[in-house]
Protein backbone atom coordinates (compact mmCIF):
# COMPACT_ATOMS: atom_id res chain seq x y z
CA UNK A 1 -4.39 0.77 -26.82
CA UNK A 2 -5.90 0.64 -23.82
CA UNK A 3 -2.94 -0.50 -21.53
CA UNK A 4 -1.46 2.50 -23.13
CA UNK A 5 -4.06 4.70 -21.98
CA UNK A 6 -4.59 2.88 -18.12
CA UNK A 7 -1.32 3.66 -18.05
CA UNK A 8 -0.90 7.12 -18.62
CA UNK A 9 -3.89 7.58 -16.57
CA UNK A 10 -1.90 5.65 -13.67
CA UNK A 11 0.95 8.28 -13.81
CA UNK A 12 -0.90 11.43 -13.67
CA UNK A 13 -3.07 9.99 -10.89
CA UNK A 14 0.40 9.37 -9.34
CA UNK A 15 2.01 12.15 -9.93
CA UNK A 16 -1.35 14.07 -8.15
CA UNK A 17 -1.30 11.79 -5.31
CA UNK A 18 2.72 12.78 -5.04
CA UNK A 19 1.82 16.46 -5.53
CA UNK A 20 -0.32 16.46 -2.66
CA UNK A 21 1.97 14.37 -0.16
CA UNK A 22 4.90 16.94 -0.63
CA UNK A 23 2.46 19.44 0.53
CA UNK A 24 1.86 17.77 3.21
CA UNK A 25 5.44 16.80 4.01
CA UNK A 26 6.19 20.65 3.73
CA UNK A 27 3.77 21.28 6.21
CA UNK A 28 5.22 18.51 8.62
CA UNK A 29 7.95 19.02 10.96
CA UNK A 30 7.78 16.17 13.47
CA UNK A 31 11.82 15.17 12.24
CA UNK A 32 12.37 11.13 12.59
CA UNK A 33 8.15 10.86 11.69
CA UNK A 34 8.56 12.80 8.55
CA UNK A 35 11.15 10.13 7.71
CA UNK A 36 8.90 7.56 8.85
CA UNK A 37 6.39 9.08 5.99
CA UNK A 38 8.85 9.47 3.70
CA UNK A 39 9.27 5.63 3.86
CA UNK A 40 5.33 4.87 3.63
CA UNK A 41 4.76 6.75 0.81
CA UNK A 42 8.08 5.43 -1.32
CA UNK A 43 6.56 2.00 -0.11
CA UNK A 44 3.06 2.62 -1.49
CA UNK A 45 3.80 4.26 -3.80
CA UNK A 46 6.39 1.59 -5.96
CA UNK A 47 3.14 -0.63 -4.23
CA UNK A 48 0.91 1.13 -6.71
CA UNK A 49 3.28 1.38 -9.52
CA UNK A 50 3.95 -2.22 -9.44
CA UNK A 51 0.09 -3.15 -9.38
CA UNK A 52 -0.83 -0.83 -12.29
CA UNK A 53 1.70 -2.45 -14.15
CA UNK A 54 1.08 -5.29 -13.49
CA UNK A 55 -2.66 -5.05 -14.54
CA UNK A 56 -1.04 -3.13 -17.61
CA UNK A 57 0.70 -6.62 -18.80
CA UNK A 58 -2.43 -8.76 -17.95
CA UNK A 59 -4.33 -6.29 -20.05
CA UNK A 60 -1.92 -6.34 -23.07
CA UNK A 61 -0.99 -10.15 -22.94
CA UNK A 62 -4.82 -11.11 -21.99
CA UNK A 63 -3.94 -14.03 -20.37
CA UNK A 64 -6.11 -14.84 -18.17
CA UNK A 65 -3.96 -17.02 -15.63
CA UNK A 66 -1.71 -14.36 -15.48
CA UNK A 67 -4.81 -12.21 -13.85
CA UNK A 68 -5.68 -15.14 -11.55
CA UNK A 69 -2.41 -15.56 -10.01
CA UNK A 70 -2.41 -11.71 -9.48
CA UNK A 71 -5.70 -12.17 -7.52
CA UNK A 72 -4.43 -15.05 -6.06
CA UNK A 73 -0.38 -13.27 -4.98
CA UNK A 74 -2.88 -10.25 -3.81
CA UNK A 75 -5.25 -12.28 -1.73
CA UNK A 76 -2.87 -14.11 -0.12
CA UNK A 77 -0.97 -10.61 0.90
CA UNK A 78 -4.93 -9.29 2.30
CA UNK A 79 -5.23 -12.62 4.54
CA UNK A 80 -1.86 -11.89 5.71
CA UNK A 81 -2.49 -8.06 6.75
CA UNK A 82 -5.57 -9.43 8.27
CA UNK A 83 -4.01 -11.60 10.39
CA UNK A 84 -1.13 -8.93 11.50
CA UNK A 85 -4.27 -6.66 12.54
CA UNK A 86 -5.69 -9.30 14.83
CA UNK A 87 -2.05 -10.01 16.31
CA UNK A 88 -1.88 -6.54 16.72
CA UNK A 89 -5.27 -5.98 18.28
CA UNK A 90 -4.69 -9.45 20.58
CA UNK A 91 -1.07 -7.41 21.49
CA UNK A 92 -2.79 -4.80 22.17
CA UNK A 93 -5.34 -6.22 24.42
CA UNK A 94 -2.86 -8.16 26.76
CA UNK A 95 -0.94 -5.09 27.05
CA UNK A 96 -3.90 -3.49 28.50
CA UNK A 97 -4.98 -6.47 30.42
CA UNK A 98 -0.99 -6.28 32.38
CA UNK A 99 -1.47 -2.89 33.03
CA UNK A 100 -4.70 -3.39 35.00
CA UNK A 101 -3.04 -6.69 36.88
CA UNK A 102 0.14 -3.80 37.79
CA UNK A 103 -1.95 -1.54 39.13
């Protein structure tokens, strides 16, 4: 079947993409930031496991609802990311501006 093979194809790309972080976490010694990666990529990571599967049981139960209100739970998480990054950037900015107004 096809989910079958998606799959399958989904775990060797992550197990590649895992391969190639733990060389770069054994070339990393910054202590409390390696743990800080450690963290991103376990969050990413079950991130990217949970989406593949979760295309997987669209796939296999072809129910097309079930693929709009993935769209839908994943658009909604975009507009929300895109909204931290202009908080951030608006953060960021009056930061700046204070600094100039101390000096």
């Amino acid at each position: 079947p096809i989910s079958l093979l998606y799959t399958i194809k989904f775990e060797e790309e992550m197990n590649e993409n895992e391969s190639e972080q733990d060389e770069k976490d054994k070339r990393s010694s910054r202590g409390s930031s390696d743990a800080k990666s450690r963290n991103w990529r376990f969050l990413f990571d079950n991130l990217k496991r949970a989406v593949g599967y979760i295309y997987s049981m669209c796939e296999q139960d072809g129910d097309i609802e079930e693929c709009k209100e993935a769209i839908m739970v994943l658009h909604n998480r975009i507009k929300e990311f895109e909204g931290l990054i202009q908080y951030i950037e608006v953060q960021a900015s009056y930061e700046t501006s204070d600094e100039r107004q101390v000096y």
